[in-house]
N, C-alpha and C. Protein backbone atom coordinates (compact mmCIF):
# COMPACT_ATOMS: atom_id res chain seq x y z
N UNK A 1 1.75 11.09 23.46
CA UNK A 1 1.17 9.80 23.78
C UNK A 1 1.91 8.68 23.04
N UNK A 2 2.02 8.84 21.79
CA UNK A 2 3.12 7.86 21.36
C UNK A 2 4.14 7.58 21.50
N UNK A 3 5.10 8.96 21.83
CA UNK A 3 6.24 9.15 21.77
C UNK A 3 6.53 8.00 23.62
N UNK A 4 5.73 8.07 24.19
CA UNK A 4 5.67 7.57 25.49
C UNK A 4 4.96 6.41 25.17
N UNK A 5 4.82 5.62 24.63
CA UNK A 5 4.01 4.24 24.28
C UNK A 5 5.37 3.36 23.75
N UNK A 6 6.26 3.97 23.22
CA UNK A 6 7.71 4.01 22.24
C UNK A 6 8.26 3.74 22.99
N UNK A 7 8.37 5.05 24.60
CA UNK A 7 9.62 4.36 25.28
C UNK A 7 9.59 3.62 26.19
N UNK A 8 8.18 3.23 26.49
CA UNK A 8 7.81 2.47 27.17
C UNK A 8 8.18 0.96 26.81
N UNK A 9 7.73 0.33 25.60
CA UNK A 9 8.19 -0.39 24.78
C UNK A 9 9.30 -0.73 24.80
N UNK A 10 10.35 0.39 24.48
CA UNK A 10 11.71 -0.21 23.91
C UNK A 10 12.38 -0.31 25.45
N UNK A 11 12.22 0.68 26.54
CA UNK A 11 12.82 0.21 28.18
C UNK A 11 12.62 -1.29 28.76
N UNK A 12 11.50 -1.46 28.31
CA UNK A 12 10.33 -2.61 28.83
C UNK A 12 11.53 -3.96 28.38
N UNK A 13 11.91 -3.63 26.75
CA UNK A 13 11.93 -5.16 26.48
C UNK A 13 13.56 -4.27 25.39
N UNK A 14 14.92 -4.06 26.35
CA UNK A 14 15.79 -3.83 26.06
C UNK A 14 16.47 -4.64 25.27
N UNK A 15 17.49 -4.82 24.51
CA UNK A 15 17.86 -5.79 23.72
C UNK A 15 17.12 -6.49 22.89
N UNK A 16 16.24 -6.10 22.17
CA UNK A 16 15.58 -6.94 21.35
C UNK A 16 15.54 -6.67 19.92
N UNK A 17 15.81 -7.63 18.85
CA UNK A 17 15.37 -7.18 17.54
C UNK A 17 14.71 -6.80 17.01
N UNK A 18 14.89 -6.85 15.90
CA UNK A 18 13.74 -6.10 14.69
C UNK A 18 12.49 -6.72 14.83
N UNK A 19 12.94 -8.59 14.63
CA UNK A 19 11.80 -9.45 14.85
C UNK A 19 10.98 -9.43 15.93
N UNK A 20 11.40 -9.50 16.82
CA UNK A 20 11.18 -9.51 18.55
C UNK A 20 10.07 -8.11 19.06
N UNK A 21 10.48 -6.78 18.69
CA UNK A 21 9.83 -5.48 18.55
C UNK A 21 8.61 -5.43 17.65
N UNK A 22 8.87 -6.17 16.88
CA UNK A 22 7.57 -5.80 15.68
C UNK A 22 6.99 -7.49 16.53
N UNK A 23 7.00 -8.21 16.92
CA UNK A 23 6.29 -9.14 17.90
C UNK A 23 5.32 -8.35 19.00
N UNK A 24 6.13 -7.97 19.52
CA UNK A 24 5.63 -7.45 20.95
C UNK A 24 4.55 -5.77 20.59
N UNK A 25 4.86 -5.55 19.64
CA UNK A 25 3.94 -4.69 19.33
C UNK A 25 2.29 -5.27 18.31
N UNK A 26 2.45 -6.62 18.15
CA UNK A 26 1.51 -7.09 17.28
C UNK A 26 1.21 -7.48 15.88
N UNK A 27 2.67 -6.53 15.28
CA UNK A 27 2.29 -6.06 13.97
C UNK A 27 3.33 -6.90 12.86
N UNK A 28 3.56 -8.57 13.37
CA UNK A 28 4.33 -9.17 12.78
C UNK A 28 3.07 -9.93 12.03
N UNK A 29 3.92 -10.81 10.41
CA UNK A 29 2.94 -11.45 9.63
C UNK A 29 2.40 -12.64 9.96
N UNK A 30 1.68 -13.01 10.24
CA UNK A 30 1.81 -14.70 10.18
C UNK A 30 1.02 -15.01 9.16
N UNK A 31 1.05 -16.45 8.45
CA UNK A 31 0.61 -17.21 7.77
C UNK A 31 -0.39 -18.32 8.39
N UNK A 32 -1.87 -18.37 8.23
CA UNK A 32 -2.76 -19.65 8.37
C UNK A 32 -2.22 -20.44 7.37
N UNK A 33 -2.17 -22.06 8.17
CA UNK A 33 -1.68 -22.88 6.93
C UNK A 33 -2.61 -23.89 8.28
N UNK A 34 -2.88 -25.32 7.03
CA UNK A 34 -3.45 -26.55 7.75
C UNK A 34 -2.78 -27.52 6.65
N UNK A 35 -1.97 -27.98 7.02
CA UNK A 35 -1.72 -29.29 6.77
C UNK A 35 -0.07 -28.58 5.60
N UNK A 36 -0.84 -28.87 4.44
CA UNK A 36 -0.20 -28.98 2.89
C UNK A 36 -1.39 -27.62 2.39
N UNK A 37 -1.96 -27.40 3.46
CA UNK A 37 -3.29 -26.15 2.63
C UNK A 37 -2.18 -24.74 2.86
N UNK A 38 -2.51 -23.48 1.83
CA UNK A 38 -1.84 -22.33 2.12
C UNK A 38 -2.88 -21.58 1.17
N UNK A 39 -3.94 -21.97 1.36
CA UNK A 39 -5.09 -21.17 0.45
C UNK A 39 -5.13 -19.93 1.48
N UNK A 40 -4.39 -19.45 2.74
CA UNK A 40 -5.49 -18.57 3.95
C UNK A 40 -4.48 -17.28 3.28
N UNK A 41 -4.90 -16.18 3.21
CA UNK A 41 -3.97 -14.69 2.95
C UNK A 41 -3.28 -14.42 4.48
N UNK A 42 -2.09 -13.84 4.36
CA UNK A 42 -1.21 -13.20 5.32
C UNK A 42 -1.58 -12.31 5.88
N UNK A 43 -2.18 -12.44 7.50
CA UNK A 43 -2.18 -11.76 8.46
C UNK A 43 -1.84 -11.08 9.49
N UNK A 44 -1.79 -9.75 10.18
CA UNK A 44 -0.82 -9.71 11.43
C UNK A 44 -1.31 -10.25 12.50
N UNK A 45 0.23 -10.77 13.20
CA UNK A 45 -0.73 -11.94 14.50
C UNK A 45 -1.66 -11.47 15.55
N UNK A 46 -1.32 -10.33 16.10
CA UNK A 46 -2.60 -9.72 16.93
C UNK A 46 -1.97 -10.49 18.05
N UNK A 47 -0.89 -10.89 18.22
CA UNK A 47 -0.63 -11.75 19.74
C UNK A 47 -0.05 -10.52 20.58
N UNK A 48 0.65 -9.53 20.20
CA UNK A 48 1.31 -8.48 20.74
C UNK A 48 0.09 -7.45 21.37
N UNK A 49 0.59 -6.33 22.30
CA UNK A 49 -0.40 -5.49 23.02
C UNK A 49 -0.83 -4.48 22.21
N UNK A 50 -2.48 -5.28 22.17
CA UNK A 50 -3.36 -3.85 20.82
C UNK A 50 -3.14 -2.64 21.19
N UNK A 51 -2.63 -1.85 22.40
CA UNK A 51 -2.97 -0.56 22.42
C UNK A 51 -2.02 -0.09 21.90
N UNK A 52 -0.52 -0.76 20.89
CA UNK A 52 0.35 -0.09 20.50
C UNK A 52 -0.01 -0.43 18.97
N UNK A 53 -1.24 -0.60 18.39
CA UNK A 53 -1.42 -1.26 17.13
C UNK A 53 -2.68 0.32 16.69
N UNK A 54 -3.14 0.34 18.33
CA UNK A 54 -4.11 1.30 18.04
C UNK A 54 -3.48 3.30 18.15
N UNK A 55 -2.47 2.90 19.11
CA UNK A 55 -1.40 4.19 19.25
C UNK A 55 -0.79 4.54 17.61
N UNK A 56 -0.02 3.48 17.03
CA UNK A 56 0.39 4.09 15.68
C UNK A 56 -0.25 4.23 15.10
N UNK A 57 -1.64 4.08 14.72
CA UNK A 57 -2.78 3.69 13.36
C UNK A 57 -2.96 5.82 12.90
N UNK A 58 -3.36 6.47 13.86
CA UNK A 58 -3.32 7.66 13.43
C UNK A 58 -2.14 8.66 13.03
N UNK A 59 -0.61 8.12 14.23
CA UNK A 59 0.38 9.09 13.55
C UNK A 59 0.47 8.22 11.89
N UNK A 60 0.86 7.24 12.00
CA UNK A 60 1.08 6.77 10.83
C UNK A 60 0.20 6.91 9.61
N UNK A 61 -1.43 7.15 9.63
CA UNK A 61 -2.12 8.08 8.64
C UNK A 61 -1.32 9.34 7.96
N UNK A 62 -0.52 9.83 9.14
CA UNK A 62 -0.45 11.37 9.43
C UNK A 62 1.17 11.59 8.24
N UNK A 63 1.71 10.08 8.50
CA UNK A 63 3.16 10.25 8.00
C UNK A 63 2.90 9.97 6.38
N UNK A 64 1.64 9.02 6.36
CA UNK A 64 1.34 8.65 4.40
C UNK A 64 1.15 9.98 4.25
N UNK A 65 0.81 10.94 5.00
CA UNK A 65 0.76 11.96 4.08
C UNK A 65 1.78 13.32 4.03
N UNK A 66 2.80 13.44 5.44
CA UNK A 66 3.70 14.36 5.73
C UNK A 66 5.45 14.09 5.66
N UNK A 67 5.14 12.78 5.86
CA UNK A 67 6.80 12.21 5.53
C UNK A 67 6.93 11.73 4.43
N UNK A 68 7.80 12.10 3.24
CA UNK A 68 8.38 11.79 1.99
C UNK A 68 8.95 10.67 2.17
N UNK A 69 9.60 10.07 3.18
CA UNK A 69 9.97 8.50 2.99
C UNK A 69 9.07 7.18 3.28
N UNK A 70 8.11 7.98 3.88
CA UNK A 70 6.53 6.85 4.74
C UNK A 70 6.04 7.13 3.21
N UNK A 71 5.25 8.43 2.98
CA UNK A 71 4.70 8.47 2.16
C UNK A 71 5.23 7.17 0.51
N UNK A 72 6.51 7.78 0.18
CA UNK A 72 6.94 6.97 -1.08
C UNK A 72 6.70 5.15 -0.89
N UNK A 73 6.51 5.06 0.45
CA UNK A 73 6.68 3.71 0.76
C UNK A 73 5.42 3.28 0.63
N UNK A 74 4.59 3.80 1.00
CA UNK A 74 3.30 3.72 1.39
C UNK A 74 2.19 3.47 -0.46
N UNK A 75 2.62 4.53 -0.75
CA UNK A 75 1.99 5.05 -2.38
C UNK A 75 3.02 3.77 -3.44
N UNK A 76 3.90 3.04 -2.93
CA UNK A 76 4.74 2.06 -3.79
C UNK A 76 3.67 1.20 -3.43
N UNK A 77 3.59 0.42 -2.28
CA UNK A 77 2.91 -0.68 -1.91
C UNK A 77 1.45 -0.50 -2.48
N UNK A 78 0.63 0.31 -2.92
CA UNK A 78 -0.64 0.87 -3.39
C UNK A 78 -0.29 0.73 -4.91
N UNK A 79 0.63 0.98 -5.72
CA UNK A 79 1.14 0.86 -7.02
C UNK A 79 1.05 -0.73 -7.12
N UNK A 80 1.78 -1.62 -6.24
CA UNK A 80 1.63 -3.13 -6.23
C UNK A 80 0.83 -3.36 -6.02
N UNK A 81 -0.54 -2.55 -5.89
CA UNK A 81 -2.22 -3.35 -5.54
C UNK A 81 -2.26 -4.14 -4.54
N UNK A 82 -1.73 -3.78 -3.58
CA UNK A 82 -1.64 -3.70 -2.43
C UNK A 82 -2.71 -3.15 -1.85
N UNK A 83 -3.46 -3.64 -0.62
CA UNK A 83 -5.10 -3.10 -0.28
C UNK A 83 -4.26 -1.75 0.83
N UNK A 84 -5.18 -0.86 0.72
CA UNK A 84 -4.76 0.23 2.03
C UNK A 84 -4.30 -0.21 3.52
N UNK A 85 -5.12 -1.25 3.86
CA UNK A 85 -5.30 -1.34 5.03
C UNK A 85 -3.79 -1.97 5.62
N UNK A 86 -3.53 -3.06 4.28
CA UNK A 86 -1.80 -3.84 4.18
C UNK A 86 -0.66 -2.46 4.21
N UNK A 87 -1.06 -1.53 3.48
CA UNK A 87 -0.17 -0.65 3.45
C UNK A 87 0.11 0.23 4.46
N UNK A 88 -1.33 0.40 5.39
CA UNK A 88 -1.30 1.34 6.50
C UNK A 88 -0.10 0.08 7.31
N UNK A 89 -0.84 -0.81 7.80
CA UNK A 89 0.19 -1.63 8.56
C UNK A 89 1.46 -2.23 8.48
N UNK A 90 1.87 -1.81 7.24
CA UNK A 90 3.32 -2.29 6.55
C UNK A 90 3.96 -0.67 6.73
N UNK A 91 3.37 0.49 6.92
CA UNK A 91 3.91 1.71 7.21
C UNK A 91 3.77 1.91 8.86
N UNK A 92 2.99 1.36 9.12
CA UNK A 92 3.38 1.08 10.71
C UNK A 92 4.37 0.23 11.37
N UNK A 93 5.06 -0.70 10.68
CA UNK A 93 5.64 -2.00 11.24
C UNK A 93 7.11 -0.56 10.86
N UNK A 94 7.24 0.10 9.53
CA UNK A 94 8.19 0.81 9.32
C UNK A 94 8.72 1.61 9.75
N UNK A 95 8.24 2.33 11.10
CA UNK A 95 8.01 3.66 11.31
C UNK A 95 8.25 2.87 12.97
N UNK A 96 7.95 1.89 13.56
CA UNK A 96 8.13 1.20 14.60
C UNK A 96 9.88 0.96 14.68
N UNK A 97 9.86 0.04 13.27
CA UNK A 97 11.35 0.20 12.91
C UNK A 97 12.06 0.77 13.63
N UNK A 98 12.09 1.94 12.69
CA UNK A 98 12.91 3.16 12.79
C UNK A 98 13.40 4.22 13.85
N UNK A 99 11.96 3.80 14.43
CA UNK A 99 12.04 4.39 16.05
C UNK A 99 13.15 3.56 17.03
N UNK A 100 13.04 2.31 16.74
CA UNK A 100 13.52 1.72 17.38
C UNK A 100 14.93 1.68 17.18
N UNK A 101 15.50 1.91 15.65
CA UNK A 101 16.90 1.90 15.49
C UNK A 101 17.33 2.73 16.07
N UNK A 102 16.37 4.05 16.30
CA UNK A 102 17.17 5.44 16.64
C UNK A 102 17.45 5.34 18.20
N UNK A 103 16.22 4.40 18.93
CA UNK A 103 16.16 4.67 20.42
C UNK A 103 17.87 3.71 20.67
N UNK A 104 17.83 2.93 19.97
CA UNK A 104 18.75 1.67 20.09
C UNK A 104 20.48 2.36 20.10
N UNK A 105 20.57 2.92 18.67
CA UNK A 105 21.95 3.68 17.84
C UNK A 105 21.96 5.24 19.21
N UNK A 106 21.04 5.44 19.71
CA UNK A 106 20.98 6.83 19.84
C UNK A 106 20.98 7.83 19.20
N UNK A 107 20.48 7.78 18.13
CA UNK A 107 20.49 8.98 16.65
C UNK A 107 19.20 9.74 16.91
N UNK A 108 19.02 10.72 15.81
CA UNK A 108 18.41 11.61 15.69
C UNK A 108 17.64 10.98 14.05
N UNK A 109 16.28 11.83 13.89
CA UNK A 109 15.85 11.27 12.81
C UNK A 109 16.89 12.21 11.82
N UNK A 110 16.52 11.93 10.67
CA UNK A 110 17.18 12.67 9.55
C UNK A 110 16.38 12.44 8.31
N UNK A 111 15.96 13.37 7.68
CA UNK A 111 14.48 13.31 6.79
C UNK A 111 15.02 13.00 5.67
N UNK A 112 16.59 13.61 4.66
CA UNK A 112 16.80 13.26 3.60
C UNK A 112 18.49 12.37 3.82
């Protein structure tokens, strides 16, 4: 189901960046600001299609705990007191990434 949510995605909207991909999937930062105000905390925009926000939320549970490079990433951002929920979605935006370099390069993953 993901793996097909992925290539759906990256066929859909060929040529696109890092920025552009992590757009269209939802899971880019934005900042509330009014005026000269920047009291609001950093949010993801939610403008991109939720069902690919709701597709990664479980593999990416799955990788904080089975992939040594999600995981280290994941358990760093938690060391910086970092809330879970920032970290689940900062290991999702990562893992979107990566997919995407590989669909892009044509590579294979490679764990170490």
């Amino acid at each position: 189901k993901t793996a097909i949510a992925l290539l759906t995605l990256f066929k859909t909207y060929q040529g696109t960046n890092r920025a552009q991909i992590t757009a269209l999937a939802g899971l880019d930062p934005v900042r509330r600001e009014s005026g000269t105000s920047v009291k609001y905390k950093v949010k993801i925009s939610k403008n991109g299609k939720g069902i690919y926000r709701k597709i990664f939320y479980l593999p990416t549970i799955c990788a904080t705990v089975h992939n040594q490079k999600i995981r280290v990433f994941y358990q760093r951002l938690l060391a910086n007191h970092k809330t879970k929920k920032l970290a689940i979605i900062a290991s999702m935006r990562k893992i979107l990434l990566v997919a995407h370099a590989m669909y892009r390069d044509k590579t294979e993953y490679v764990t170490a």
